[in-house]
N, C-alpha and C. Protein backbone atom coordinates (compact mmCIF):
# COMPACT_ATOMS: atom_id res chain seq x y z
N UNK A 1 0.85 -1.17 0.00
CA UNK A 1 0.00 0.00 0.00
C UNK A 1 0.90 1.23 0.00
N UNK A 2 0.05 2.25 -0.85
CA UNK A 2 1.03 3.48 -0.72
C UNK A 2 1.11 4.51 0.13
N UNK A 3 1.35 5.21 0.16
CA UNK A 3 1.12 6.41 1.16
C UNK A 3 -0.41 7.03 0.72
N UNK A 4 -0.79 7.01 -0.78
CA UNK A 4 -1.99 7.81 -1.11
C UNK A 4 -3.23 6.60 -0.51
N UNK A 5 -3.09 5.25 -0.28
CA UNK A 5 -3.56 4.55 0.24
C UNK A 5 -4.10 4.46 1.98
N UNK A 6 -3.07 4.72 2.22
CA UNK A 6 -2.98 5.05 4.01
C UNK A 6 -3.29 5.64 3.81
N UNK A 7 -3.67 7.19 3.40
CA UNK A 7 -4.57 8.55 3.74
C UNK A 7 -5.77 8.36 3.61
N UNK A 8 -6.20 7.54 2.40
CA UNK A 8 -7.36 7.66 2.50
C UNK A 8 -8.07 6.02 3.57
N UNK A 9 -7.48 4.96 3.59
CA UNK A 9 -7.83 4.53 5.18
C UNK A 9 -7.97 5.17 6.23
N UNK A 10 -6.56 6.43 6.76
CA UNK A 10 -6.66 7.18 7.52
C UNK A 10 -7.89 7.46 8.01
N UNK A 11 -8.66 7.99 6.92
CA UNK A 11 -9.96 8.93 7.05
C UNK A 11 -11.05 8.03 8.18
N UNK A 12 -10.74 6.29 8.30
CA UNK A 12 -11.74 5.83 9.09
C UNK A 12 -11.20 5.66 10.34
N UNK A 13 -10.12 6.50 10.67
CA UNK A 13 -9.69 6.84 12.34
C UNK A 13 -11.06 7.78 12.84
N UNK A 14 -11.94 7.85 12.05
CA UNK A 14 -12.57 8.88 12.98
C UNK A 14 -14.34 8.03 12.61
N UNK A 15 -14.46 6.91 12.20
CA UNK A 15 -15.71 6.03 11.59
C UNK A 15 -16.31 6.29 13.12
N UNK A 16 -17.90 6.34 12.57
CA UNK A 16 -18.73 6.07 14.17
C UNK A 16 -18.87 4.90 14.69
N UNK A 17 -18.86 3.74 13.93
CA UNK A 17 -18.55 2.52 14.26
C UNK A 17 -17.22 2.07 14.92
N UNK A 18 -16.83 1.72 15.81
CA UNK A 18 -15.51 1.38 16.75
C UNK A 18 -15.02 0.33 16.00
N UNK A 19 -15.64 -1.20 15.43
CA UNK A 19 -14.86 -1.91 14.52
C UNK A 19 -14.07 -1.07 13.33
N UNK A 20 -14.77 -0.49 12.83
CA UNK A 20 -14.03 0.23 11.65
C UNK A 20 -12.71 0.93 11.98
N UNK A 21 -13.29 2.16 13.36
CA UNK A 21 -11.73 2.36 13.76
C UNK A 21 -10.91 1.47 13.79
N UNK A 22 -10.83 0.64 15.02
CA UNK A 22 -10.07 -0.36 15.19
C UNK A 22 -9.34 -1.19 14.19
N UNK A 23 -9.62 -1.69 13.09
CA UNK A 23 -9.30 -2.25 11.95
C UNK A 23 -8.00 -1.55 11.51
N UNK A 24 -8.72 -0.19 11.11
CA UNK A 24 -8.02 0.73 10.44
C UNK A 24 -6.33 1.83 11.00
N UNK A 25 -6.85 1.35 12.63
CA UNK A 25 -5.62 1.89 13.18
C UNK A 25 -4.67 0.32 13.46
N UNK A 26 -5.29 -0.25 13.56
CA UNK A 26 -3.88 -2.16 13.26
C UNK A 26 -3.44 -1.77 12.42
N UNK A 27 -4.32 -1.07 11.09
CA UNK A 27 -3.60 -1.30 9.55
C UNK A 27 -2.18 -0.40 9.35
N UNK A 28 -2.88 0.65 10.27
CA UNK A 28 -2.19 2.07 9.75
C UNK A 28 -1.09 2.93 11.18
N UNK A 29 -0.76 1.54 11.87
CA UNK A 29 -0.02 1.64 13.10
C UNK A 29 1.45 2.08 12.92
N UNK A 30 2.13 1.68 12.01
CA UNK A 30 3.77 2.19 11.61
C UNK A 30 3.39 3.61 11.06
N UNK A 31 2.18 3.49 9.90
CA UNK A 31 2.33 5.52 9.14
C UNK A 31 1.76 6.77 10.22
N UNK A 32 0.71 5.98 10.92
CA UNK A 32 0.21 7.10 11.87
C UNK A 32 0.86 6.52 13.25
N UNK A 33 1.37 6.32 14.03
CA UNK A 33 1.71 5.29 15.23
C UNK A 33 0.70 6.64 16.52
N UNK A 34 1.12 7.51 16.42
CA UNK A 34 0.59 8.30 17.92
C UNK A 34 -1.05 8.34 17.55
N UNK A 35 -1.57 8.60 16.46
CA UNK A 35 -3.47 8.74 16.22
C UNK A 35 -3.36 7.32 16.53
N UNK A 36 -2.96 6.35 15.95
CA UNK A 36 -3.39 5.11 16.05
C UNK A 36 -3.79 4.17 17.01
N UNK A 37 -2.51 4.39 18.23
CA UNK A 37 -2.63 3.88 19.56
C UNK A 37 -3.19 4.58 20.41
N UNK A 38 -3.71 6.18 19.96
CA UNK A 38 -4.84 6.70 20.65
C UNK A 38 -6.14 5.95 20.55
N UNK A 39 -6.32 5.73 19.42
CA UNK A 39 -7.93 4.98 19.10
C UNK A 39 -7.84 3.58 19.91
N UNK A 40 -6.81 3.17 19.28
CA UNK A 40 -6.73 1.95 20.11
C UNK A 40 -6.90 1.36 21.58
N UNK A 41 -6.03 2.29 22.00
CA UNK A 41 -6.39 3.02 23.44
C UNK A 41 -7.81 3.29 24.43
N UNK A 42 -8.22 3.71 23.45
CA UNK A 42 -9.44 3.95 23.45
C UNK A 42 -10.40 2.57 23.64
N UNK A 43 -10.38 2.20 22.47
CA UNK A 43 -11.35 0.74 22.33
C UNK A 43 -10.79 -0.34 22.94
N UNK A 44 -9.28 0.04 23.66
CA UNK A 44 -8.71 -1.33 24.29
C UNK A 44 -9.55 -1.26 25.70
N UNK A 45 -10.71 0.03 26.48
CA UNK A 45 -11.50 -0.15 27.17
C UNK A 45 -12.81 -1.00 27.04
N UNK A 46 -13.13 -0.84 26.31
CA UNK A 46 -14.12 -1.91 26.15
C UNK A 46 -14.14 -3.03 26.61
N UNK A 47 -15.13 -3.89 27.48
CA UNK A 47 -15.17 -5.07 27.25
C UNK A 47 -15.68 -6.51 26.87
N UNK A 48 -15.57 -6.06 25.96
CA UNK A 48 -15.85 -7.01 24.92
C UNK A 48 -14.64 -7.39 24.46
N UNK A 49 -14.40 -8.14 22.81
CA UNK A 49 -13.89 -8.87 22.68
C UNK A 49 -13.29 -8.04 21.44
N UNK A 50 -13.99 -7.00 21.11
CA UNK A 50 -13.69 -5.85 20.37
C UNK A 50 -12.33 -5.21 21.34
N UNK A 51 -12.29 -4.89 22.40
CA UNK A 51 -11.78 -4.39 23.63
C UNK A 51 -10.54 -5.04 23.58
N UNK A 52 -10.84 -6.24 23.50
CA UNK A 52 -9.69 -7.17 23.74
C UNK A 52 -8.83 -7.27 22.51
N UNK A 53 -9.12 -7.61 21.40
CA UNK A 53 -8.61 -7.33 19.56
C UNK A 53 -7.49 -6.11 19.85
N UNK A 54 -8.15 -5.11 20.79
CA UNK A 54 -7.07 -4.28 20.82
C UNK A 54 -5.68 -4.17 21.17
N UNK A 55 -5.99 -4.55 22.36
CA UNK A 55 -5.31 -4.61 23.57
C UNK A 55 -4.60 -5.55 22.67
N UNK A 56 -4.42 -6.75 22.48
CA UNK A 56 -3.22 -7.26 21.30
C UNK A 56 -3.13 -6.76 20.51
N UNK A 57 -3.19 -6.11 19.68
CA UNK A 57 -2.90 -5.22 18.58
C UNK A 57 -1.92 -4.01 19.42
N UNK A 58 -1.91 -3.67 20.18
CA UNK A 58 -1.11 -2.64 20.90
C UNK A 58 0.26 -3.50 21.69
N UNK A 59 -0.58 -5.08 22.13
CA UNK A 59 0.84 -5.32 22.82
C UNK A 59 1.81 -5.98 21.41
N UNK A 60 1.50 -6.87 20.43
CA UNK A 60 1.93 -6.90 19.22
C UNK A 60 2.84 -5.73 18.89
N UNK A 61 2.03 -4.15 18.59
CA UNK A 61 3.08 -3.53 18.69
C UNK A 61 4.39 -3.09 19.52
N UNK A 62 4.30 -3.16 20.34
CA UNK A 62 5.16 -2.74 21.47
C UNK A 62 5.93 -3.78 21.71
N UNK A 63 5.42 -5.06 21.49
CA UNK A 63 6.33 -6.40 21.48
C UNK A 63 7.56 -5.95 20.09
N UNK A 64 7.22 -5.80 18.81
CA UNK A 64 7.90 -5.44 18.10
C UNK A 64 7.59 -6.76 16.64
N UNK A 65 6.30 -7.33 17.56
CA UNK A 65 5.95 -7.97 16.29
C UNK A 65 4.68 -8.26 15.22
N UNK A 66 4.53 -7.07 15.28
CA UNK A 66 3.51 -6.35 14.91
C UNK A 66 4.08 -6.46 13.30
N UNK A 67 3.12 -6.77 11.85
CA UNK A 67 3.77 -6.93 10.61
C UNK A 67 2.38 -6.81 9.95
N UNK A 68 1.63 -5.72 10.05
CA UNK A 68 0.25 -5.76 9.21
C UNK A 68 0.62 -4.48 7.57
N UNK A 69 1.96 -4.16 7.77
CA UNK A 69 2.00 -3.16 7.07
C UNK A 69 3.74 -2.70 7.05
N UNK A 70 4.25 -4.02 6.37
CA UNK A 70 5.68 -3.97 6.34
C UNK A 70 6.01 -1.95 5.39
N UNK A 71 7.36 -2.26 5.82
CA UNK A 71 8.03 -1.27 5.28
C UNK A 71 8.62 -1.53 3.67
């Protein structure tokens, strides 16, 4: 994916639906990293299972093995 790609994913960091965020900030975690793990952040309260999707998706990153969007 390109950069003109990530921008326009970007745009569903802000979806009213929380799956959509969520999706879209896993995807877009290396180009945006600080919006991303805000949202994430966010929905890693939840609890549900949505809640939880996150919360690995954040420790994945921080582990360093996180690969949804090589370089």
């Amino acid at each position: 994916m390109d950069d003109a790609g990530r921008e326009a994913l970007a745009v569903l960091l802000q979806h009213e639906h929380k799956r959509v965020r969520s999706m879209a900030a896993c995807f877009l975690l290396r180009y945006k990293t600080h919006e991303c793990l805000a949202v994430l952040r966010e929905i890693a309260e939840d609890p549900s299972i949505l809640g939880f999707e996150a919360q690995q998706c954040i420790k994945r990153w921080e582990e360093g093995t996180w690969q949804l969007d090589p370089e």
